[in-house]
Protein backbone atom coordinates (compact mmCIF):
# COMPACT_ATOMS: atom_id res chain seq x y z
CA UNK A 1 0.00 0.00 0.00
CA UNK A 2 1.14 3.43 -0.67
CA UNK A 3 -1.14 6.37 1.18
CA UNK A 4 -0.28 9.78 0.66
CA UNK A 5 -1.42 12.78 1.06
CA UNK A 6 -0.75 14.92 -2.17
CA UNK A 7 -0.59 18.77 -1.85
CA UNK A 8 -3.90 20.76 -3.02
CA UNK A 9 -3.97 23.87 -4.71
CA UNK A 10 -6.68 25.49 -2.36
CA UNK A 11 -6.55 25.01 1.40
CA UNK A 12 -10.33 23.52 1.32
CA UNK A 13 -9.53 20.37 -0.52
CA UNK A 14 -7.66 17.72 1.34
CA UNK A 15 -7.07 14.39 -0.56
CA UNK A 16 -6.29 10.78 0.33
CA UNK A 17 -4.40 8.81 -2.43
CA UNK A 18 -3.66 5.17 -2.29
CA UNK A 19 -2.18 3.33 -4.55
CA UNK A 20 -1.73 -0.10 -5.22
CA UNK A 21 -5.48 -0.91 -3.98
CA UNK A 22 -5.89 -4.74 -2.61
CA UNK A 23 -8.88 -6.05 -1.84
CA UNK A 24 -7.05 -5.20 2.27
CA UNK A 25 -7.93 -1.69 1.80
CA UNK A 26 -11.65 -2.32 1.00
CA UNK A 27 -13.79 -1.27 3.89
CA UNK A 28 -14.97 2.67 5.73
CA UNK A 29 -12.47 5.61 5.06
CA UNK A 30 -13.87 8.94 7.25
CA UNK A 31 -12.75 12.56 6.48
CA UNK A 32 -13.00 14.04 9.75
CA UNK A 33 -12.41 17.76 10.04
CA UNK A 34 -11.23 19.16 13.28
CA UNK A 35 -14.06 21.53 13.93
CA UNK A 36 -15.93 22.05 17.51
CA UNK A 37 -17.85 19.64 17.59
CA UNK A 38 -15.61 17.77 14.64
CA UNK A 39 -17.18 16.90 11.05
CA UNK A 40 -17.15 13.93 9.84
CA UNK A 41 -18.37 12.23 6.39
CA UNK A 42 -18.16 8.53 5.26
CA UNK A 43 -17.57 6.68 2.43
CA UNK A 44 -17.13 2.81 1.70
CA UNK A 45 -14.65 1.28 -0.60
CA UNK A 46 -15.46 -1.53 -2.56
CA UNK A 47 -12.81 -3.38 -4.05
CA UNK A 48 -13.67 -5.83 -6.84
CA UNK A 49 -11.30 -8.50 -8.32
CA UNK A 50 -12.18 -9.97 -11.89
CA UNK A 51 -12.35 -13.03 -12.58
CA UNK A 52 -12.82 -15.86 -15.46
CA UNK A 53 -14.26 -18.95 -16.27
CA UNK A 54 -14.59 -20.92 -19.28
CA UNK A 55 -18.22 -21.96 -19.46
CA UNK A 56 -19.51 -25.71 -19.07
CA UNK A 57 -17.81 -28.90 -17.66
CA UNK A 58 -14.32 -28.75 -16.79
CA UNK A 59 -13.42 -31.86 -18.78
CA UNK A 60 -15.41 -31.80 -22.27
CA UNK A 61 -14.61 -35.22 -24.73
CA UNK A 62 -15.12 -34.94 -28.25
CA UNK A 63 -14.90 -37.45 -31.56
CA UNK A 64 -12.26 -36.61 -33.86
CA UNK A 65 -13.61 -34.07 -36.64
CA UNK A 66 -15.51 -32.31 -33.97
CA UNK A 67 -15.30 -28.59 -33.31
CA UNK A 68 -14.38 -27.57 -29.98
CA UNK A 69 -16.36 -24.19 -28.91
CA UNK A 70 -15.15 -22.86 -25.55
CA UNK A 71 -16.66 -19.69 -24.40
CA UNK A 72 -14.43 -17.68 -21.45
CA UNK A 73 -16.73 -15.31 -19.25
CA UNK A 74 -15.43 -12.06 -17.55
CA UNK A 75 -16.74 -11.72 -14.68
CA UNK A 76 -16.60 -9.01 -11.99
CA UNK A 77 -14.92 -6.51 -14.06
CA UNK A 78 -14.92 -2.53 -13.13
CA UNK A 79 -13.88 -2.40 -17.00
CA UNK A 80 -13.71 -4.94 -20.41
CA UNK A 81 -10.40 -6.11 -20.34
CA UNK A 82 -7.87 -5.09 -23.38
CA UNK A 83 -6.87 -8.19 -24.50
CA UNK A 84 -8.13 -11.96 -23.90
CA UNK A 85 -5.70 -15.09 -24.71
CA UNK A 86 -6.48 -18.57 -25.34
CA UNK A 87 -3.70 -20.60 -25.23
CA UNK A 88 -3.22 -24.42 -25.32
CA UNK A 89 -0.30 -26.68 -23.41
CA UNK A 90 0.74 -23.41 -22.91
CA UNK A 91 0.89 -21.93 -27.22
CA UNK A 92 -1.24 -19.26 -28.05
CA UNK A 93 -3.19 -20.06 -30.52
CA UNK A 94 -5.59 -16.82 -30.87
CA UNK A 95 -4.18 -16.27 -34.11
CA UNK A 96 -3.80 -20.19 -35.37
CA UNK A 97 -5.39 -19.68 -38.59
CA UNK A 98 -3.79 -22.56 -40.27
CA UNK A 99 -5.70 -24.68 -37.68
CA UNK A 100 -8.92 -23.56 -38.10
CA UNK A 101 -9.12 -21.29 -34.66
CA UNK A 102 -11.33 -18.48 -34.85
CA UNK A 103 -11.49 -16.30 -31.59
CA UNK A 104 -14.89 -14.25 -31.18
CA UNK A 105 -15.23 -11.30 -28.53
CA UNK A 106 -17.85 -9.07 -27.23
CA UNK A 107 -18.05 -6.78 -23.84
CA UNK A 108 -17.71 -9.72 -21.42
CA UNK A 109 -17.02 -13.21 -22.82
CA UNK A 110 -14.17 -14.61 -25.45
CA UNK A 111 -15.52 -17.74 -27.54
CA UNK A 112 -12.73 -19.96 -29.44
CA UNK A 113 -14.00 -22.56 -32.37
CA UNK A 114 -11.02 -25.16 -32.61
């Protein structure tokens, strides 16, 4: 964690910065102000770590000829991520044209036709 306190242009606006967030730093932050009586105001930090899964069984069996069609969900994202990888025995294969793999994406799942 790294809190600071940055220096404000005007003497009404006092800031806490933190960054590095963990999901350890979730929880009530108060601004008091050292007033008689003191003011204070609340907020509540939510921190929310994405995660994936790749839709159905974990073990799938197919005939020979068949078309594998795996479809990786998003999930608990504050934002769609940039890029999505499929890989296989750890080989990218996104791109595998040659092998047939076409990669389909929208806002929050990644579908790959092998």
């Amino acid at each position: 964690h790294y809190f600071s306190l940055p220096h404000q242009q005007t003497p009404q606006d006092w800031t806490l910065q933190i960054k590095f967030v963990t999901t350890a730093d979730a929880g009530v932050y108060e601004c008091q102000v050292s007033t008689h009586p003191p003011i204070s105001i609340f907020t509540h930090l939510h921190v929310v770590e994405a995660r994936a899964d790749i839709a159905g069984p974990q073990e799938k069996y197919l005939k020979p000829g068949s078309t594998l069609r795996l479809v990786c969900r998003v999930l608990q994202s504050t934002e769609p991520p940039l890029y999505l990888f499929w890989y296989h025995n750890n080989r990218m294969i996104n791109y595998d044209i040659h092998r047939g793999v076409n990669v389909s994406t929208d806002a929050v799942e990644s579908t790959v036709n092998w």
